[in-house]
N, C-alpha and C. Protein backbone atom coordinates (compact mmCIF):
# COMPACT_ATOMS: atom_id res chain seq x y z
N UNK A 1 84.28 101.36 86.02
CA UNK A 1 83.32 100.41 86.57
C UNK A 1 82.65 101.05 87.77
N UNK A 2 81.38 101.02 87.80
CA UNK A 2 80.73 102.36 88.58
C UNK A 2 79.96 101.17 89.40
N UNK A 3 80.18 99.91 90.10
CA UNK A 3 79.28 99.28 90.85
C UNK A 3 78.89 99.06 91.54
N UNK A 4 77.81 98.48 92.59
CA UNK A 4 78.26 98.09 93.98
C UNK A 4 78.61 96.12 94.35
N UNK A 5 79.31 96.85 95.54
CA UNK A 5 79.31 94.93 96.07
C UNK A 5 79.12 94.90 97.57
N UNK A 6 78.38 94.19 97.91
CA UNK A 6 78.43 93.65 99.16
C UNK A 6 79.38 92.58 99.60
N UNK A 7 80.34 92.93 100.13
CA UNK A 7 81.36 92.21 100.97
C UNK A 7 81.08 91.15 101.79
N UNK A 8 81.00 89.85 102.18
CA UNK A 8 80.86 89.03 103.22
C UNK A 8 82.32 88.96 103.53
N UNK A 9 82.51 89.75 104.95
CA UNK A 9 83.64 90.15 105.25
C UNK A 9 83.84 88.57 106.82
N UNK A 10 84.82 88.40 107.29
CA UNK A 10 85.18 87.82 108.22
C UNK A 10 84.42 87.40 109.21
N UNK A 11 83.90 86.46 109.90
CA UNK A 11 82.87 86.61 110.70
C UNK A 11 81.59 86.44 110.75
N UNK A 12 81.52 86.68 109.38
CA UNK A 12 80.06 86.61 108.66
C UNK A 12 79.38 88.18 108.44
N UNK A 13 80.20 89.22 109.06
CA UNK A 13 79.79 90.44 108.84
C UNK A 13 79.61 90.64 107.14
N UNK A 14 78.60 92.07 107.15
CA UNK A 14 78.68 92.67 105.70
C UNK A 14 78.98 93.65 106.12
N UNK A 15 80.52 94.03 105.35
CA UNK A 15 80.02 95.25 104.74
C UNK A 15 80.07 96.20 103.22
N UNK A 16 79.34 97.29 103.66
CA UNK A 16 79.30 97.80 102.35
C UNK A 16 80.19 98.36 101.41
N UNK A 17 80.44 98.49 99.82
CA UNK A 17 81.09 98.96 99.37
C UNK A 17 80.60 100.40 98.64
N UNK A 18 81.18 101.44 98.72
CA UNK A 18 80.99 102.52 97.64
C UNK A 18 80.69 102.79 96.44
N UNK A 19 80.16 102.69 95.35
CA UNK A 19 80.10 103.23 93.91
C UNK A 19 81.03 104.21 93.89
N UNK A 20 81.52 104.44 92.60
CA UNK A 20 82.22 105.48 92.28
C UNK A 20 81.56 106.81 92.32
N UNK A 21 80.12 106.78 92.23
CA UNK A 21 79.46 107.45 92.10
C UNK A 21 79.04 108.53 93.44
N UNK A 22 78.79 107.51 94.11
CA UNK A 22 78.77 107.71 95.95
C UNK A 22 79.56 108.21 96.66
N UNK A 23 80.96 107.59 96.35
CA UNK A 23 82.11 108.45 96.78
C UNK A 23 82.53 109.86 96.57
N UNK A 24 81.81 110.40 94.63
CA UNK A 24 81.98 111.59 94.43
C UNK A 24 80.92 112.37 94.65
N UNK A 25 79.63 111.96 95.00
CA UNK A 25 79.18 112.35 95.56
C UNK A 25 79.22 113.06 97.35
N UNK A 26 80.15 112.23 97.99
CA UNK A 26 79.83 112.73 99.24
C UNK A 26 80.91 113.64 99.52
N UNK A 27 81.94 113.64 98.46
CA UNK A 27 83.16 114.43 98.29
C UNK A 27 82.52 115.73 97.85
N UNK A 28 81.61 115.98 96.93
CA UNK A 28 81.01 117.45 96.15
C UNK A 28 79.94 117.69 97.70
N UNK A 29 79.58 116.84 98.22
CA UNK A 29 79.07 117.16 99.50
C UNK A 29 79.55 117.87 100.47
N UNK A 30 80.76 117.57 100.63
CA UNK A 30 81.46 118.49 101.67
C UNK A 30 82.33 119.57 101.11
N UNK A 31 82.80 119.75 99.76
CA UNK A 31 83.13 120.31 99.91
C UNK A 31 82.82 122.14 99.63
N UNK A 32 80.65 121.66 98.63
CA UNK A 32 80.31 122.95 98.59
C UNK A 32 79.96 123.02 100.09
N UNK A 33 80.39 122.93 101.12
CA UNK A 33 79.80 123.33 102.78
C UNK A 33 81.26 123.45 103.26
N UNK A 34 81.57 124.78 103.40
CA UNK A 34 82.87 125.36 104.05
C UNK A 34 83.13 124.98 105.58
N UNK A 35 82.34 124.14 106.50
CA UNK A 35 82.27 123.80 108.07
C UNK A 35 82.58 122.01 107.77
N UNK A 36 82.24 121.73 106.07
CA UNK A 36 82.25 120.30 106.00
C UNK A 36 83.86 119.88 105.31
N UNK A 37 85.00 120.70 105.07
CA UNK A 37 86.21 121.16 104.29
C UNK A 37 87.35 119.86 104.82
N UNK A 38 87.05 119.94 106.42
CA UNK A 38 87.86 118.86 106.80
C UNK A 38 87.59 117.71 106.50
N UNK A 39 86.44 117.39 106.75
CA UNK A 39 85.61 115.71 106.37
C UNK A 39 86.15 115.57 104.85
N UNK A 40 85.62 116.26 103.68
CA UNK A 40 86.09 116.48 102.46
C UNK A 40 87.54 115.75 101.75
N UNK A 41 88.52 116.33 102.81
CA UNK A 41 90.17 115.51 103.32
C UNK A 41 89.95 114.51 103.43
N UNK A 42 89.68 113.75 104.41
CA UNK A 42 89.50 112.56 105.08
C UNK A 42 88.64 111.75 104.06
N UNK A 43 87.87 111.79 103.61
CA UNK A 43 87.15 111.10 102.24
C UNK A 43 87.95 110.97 101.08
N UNK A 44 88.72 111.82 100.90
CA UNK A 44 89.31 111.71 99.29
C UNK A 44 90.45 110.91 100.16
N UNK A 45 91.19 111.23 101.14
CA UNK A 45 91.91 110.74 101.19
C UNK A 45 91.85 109.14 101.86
N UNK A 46 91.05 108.54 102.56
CA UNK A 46 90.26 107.52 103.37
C UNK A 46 90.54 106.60 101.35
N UNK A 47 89.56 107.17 100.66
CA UNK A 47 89.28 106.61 99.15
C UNK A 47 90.63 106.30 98.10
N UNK A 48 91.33 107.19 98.37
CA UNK A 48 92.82 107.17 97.93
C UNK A 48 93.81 106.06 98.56
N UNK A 49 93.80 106.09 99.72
CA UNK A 49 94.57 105.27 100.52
C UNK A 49 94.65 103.93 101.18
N UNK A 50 93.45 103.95 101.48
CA UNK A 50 92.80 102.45 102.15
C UNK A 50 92.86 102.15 103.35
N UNK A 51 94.17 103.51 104.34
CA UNK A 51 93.72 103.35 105.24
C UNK A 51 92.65 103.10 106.45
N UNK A 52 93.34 102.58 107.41
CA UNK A 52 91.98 102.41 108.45
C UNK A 52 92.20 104.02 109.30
N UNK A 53 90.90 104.59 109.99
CA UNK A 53 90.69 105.99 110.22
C UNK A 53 92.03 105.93 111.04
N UNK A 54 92.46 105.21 112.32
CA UNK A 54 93.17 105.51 112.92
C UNK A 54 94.72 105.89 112.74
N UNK A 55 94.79 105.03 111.33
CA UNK A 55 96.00 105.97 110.74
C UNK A 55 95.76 106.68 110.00
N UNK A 56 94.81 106.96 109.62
CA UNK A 56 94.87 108.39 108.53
C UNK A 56 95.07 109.58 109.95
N UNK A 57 94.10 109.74 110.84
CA UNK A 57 94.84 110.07 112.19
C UNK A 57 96.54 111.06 112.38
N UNK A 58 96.88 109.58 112.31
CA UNK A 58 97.90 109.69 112.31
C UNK A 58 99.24 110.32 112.04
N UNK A 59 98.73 110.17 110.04
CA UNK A 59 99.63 110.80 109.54
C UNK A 59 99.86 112.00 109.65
N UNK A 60 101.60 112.14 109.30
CA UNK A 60 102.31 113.66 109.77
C UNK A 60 102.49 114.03 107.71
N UNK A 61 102.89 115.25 108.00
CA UNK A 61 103.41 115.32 106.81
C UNK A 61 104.48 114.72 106.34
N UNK A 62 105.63 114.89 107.19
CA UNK A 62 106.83 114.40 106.95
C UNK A 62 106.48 112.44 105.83
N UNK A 63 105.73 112.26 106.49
CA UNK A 63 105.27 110.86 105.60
C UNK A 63 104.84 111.06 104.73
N UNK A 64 104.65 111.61 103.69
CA UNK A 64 104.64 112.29 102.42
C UNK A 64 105.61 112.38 101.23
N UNK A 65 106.25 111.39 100.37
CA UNK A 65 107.48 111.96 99.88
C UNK A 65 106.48 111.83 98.59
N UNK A 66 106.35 113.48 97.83
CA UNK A 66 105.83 113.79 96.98
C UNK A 66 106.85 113.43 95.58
N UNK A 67 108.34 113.63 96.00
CA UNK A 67 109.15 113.30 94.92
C UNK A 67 108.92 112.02 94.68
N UNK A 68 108.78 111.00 95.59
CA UNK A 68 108.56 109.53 95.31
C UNK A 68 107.21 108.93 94.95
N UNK A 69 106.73 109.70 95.64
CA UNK A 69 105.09 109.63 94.92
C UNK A 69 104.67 108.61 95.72
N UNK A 70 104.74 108.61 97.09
CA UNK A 70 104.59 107.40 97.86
C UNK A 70 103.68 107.95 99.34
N UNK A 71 103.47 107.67 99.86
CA UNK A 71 103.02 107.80 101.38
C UNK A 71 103.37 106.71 102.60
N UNK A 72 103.89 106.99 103.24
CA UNK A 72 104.59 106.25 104.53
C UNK A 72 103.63 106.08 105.53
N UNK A 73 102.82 104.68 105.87
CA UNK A 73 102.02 104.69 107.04
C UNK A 73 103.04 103.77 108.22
N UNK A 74 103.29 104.65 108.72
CA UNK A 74 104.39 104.40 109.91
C UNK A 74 103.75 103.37 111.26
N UNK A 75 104.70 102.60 111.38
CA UNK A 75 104.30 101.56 112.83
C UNK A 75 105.39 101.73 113.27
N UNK A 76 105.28 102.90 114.69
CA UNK A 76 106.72 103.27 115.49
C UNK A 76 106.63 102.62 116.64
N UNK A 77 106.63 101.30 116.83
CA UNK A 77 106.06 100.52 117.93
C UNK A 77 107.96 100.25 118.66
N UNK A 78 108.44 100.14 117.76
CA UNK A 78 109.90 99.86 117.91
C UNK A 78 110.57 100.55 118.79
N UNK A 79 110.27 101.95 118.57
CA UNK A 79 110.81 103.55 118.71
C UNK A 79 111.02 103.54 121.04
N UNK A 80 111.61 103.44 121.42
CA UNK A 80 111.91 103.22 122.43
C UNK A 80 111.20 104.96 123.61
N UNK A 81 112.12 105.92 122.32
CA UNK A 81 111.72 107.18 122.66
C UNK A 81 109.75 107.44 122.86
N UNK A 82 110.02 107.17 121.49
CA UNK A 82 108.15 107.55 121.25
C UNK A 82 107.39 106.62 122.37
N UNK A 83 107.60 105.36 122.77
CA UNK A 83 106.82 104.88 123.44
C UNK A 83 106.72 105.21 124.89
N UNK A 84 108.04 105.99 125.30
CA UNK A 84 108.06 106.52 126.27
C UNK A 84 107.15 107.68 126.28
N UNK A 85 107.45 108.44 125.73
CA UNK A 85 106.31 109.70 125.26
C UNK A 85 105.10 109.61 125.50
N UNK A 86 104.68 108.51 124.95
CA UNK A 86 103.15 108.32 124.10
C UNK A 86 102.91 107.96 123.08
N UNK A 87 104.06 108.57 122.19
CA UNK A 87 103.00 109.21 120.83
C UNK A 87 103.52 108.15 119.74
N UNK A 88 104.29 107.10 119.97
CA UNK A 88 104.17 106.24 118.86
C UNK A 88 103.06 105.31 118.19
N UNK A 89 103.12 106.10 117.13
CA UNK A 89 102.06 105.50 115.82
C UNK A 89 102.12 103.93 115.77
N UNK A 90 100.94 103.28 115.65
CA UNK A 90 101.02 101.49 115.36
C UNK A 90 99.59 101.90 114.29
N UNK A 91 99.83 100.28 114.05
CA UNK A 91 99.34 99.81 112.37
C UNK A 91 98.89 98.35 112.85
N UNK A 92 97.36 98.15 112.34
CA UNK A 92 96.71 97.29 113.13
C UNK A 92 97.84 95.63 112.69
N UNK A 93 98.53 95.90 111.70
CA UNK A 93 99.39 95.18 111.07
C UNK A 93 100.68 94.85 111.56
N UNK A 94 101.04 95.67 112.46
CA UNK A 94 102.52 95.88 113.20
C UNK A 94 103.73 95.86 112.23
N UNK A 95 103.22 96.80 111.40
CA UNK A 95 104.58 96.87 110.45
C UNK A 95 104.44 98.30 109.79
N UNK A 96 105.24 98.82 109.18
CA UNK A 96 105.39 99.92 108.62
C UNK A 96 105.08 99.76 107.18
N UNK A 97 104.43 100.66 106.07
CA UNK A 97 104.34 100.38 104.58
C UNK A 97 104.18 101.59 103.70
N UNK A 98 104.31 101.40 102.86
CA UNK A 98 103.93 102.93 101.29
C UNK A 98 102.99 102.31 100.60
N UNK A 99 102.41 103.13 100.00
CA UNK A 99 101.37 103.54 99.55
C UNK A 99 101.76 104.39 98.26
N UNK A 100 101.29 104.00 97.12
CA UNK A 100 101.61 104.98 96.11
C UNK A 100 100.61 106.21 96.29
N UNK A 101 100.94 107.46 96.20
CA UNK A 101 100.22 108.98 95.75
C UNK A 101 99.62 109.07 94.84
N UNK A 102 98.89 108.84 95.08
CA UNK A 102 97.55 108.65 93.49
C UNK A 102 97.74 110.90 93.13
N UNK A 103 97.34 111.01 91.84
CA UNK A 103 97.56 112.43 91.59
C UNK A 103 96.66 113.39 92.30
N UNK A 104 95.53 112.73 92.28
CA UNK A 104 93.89 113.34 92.76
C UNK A 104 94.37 113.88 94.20
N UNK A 105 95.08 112.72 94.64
CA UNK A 105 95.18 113.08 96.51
C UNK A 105 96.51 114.46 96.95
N UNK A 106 97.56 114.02 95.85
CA UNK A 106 98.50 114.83 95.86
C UNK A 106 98.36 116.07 95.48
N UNK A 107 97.41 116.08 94.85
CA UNK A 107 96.69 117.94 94.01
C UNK A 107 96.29 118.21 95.60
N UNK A 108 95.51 117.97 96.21
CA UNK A 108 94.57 117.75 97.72
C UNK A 108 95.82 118.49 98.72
N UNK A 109 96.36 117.73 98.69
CA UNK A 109 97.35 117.82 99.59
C UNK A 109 98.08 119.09 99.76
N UNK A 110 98.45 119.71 98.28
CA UNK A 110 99.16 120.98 98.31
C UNK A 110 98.55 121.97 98.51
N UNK A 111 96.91 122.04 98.95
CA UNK A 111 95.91 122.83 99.18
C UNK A 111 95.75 123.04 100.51
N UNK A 112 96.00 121.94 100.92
CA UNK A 112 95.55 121.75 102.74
C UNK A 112 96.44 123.09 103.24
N UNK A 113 95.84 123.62 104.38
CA UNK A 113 96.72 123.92 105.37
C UNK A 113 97.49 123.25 106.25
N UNK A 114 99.01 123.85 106.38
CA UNK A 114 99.66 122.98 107.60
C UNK A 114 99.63 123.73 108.68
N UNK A 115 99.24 123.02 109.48
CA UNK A 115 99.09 123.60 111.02
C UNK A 115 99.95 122.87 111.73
N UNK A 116 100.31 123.84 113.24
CA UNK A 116 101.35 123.55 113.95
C UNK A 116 100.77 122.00 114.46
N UNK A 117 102.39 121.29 114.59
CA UNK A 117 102.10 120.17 115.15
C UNK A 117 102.16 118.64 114.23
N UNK A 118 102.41 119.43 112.98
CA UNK A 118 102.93 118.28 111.58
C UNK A 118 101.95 117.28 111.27
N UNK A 119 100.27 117.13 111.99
CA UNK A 119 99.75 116.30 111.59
C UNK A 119 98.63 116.73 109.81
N UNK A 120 98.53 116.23 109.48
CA UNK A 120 97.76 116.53 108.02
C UNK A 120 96.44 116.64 107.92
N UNK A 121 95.47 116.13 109.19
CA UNK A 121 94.29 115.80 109.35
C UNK A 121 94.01 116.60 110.66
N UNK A 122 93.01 117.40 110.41
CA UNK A 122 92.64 117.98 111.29
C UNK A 122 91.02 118.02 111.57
N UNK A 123 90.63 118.42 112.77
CA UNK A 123 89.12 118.50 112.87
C UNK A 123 88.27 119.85 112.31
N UNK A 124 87.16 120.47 112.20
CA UNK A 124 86.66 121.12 111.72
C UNK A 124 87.54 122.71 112.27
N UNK A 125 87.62 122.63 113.58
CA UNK A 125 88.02 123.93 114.24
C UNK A 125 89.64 123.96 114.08
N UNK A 126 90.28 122.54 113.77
CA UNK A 126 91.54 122.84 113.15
C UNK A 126 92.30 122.28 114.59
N UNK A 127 92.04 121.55 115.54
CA UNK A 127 92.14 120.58 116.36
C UNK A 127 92.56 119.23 116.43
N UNK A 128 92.78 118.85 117.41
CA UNK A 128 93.50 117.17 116.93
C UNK A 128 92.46 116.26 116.52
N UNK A 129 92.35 115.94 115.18
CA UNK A 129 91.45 115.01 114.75
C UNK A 129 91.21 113.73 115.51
N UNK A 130 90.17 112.91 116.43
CA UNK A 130 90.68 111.91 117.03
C UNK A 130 89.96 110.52 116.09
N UNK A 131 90.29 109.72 116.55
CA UNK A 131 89.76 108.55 115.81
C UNK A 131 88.02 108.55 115.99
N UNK A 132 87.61 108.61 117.61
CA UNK A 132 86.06 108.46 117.14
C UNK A 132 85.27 109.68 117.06
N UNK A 133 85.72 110.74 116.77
CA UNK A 133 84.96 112.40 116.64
C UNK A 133 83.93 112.14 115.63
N UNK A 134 84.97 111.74 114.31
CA UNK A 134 83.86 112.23 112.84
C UNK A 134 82.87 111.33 112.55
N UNK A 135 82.72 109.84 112.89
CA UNK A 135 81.96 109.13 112.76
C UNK A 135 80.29 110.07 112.78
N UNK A 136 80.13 110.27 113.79
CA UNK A 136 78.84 110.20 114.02
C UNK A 136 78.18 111.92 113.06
N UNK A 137 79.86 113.04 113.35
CA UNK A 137 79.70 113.77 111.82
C UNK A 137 79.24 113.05 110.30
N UNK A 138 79.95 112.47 110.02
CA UNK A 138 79.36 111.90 109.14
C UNK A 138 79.00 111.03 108.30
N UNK A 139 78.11 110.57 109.39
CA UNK A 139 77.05 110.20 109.35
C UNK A 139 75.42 110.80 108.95
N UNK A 140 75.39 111.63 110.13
CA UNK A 140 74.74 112.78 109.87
C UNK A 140 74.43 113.95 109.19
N UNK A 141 75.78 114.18 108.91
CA UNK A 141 76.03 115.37 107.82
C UNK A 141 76.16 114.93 106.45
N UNK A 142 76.25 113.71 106.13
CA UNK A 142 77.06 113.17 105.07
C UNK A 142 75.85 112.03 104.45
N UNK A 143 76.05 111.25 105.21
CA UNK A 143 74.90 109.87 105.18
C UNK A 143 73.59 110.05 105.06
N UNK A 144 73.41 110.61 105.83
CA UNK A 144 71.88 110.77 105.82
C UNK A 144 71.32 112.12 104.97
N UNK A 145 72.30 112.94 104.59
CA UNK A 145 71.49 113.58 103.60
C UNK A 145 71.22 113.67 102.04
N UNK A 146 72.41 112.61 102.40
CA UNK A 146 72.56 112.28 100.71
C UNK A 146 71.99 110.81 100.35
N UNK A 147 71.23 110.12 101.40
CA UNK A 147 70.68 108.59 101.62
C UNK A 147 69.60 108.99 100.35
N UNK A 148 68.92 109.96 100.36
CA UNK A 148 67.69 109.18 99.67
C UNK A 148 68.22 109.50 98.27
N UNK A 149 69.40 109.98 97.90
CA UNK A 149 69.99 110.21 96.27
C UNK A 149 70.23 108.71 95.99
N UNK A 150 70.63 107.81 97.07
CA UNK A 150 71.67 106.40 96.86
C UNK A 150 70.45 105.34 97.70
N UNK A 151 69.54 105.12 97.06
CA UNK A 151 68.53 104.52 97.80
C UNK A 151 69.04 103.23 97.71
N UNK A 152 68.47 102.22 98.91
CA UNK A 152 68.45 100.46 98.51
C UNK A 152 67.56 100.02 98.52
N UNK A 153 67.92 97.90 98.38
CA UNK A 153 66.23 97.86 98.23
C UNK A 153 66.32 97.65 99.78
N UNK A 154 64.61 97.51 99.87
CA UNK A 154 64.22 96.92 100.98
C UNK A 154 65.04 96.24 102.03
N UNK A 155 65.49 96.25 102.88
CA UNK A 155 66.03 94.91 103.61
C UNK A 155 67.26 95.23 103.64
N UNK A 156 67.89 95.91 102.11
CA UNK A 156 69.11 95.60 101.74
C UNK A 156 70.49 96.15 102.38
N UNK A 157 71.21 95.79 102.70
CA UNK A 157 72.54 96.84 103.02
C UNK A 157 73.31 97.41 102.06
N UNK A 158 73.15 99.15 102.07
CA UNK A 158 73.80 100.03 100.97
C UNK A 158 74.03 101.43 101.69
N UNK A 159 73.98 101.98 100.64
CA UNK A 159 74.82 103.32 100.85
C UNK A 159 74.54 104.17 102.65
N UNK A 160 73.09 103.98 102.95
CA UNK A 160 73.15 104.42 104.31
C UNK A 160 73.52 103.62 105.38
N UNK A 161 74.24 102.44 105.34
CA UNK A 161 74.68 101.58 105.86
C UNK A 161 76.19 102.03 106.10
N UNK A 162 76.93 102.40 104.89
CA UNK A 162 78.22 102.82 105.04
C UNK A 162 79.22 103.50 106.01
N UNK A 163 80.07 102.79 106.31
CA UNK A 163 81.22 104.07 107.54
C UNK A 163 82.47 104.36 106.57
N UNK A 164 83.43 105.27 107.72
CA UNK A 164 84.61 105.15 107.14
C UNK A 164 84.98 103.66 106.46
N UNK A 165 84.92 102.94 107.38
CA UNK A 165 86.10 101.35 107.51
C UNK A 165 85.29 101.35 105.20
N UNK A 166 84.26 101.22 104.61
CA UNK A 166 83.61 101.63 103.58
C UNK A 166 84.75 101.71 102.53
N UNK A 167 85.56 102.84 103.04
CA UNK A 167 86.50 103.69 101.72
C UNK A 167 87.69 102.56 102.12
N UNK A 168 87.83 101.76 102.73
CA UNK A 168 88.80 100.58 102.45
C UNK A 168 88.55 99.97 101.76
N UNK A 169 87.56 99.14 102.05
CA UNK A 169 86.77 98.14 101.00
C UNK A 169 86.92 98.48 99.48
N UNK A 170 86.15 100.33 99.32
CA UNK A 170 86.42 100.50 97.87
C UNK A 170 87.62 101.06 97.66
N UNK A 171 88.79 101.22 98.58
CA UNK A 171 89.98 101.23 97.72
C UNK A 171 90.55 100.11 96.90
N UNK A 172 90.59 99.34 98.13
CA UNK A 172 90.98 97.50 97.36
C UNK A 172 90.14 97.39 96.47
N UNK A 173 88.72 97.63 95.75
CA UNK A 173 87.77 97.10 94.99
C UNK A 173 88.31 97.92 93.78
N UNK A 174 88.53 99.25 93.69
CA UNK A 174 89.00 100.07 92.70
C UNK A 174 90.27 99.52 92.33
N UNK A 175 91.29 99.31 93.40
CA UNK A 175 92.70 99.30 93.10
C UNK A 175 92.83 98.01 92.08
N UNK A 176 91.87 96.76 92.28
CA UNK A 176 91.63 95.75 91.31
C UNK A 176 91.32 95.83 90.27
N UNK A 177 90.03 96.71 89.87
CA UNK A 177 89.89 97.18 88.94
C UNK A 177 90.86 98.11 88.09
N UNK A 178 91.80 98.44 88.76
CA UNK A 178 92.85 99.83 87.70
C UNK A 178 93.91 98.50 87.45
N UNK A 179 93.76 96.98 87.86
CA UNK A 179 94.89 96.52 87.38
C UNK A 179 96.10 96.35 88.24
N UNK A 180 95.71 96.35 89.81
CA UNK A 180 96.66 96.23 90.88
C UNK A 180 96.79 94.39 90.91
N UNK A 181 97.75 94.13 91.33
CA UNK A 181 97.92 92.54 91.59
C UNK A 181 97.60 92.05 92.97
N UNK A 182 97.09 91.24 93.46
CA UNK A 182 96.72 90.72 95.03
C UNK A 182 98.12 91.21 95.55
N UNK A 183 99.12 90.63 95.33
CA UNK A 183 100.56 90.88 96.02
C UNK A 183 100.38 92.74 96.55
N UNK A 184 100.04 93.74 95.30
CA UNK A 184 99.94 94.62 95.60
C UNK A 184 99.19 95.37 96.62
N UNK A 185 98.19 95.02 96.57
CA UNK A 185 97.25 95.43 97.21
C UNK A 185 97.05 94.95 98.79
N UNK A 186 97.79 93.60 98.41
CA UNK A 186 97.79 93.14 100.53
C UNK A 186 98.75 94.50 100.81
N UNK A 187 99.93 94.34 99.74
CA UNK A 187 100.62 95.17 100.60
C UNK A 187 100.38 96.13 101.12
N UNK A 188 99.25 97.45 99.83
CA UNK A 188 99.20 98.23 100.53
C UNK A 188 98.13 98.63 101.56
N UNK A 189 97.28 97.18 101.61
CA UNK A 189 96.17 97.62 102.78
C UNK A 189 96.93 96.83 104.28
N UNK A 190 98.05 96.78 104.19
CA UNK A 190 99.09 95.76 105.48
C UNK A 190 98.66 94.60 105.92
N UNK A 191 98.00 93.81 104.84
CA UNK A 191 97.38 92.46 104.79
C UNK A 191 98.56 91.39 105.17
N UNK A 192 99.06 90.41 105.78
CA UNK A 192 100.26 89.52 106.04
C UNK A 192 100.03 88.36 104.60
N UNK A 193 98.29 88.05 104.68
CA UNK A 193 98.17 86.54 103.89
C UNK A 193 97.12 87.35 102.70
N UNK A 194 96.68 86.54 101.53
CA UNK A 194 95.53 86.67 101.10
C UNK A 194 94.25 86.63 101.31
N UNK A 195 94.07 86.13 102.47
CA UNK A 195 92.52 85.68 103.07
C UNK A 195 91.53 86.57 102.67
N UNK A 196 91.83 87.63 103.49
CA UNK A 196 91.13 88.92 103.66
C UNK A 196 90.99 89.52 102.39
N UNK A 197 92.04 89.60 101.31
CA UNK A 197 92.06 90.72 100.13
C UNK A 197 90.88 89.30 99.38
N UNK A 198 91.61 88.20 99.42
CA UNK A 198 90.72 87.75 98.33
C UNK A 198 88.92 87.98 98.36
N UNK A 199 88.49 87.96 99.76
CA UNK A 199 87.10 88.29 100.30
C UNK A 199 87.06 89.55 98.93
N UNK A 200 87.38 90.93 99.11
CA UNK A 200 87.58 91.84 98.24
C UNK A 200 87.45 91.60 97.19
């Protein structure tokens, strides 16, 4: 199912959803451009996962169990140590969850480089990816050059409208379509109620 939808999300906001089409598109986008390799990651995997950017961020490898075929988005809010530190991970959800490993992402994965420091996501120069860096990358690099392939109408909100927060929307929209159950899918976008997924 190759479609689009406009979301009337919470608030009264819209936002936009992806085509299947759009998504592989902006994926063959970055990845014939060797400076665009990291973004590339972050898209397949953003599309795979449903995370929100700040935990994709996040993730370490160690959250990875390839034998289980799962992915661990960790909320170490608990962690007494880490909060002393700094560095404990939260989840706009305040809970910890898995994620099944779709194959596409897990092929991805065994390609990446690991660089010191166990995180999976890195920035172009191979740096700490931060939450608001790539936005306005791509955007620019991404959005706008591939806008007039994914035109709208007039007025309308579509494809050059799109952000990250985007590849959530069409994970839940896909994950329905392959035959996921609401139960499933709150779970794995760390939904508490239905409200929100049913919008989706």
């Amino acid at each position: 199912m190759d479609t689009r939808d406009l979301l009337a999300a919470p608030r009264g906001r819209i936002r936009t959803v992806y085509s299947r089409a759009e998504v592989r598109a902006m994926i063959d986008h970055c990845r014939k451009q060797p400076k665009l390799k990291w973004l590339q990651y972050v898209i397949v995997a953003l599309s795979h996962l449903g995370l929100r950017l700040g935990e994709l961020v996040g993730l370490r490898w160690c959250d990875l169990d390839f034998e289980s075929g799962l992915v661990r988005i960790a909320d170490e809010r608990t962690s007494v140590k880490k909060l002393r530190a700094g560095t404990a991970r939260t989840t706009k959800g305040r809970r910890s969850r898995t994620i099944p490993l779709h194959l596409e992402l897990a092929k991805m994965f065994v390609t990446m480089p690991k660089l010191p420091g166990g995180r999976v996501f890195h920035s172009a120069r191979g740096g700490v990816l931060r939450e608001n860096n790539p936005l306005k990358i791509f955007k620019e690099q991404v959005i706008q050059p591939l806008a007039k392939l994914h035109p709208e109408m007039d007025g309308e909100i579509g494809f050059s409208h799109g952000t990250f927060h985007s590849f959530r929307h069409f994970f839940c929209s896909q994950r329905f379509v392959s035959g996921a159950s609401e139960g499933e899918v709150r779970e794995w976008m760390g939904h508490r109620d239905s409200k929100i997924v049913e919008t989706y």
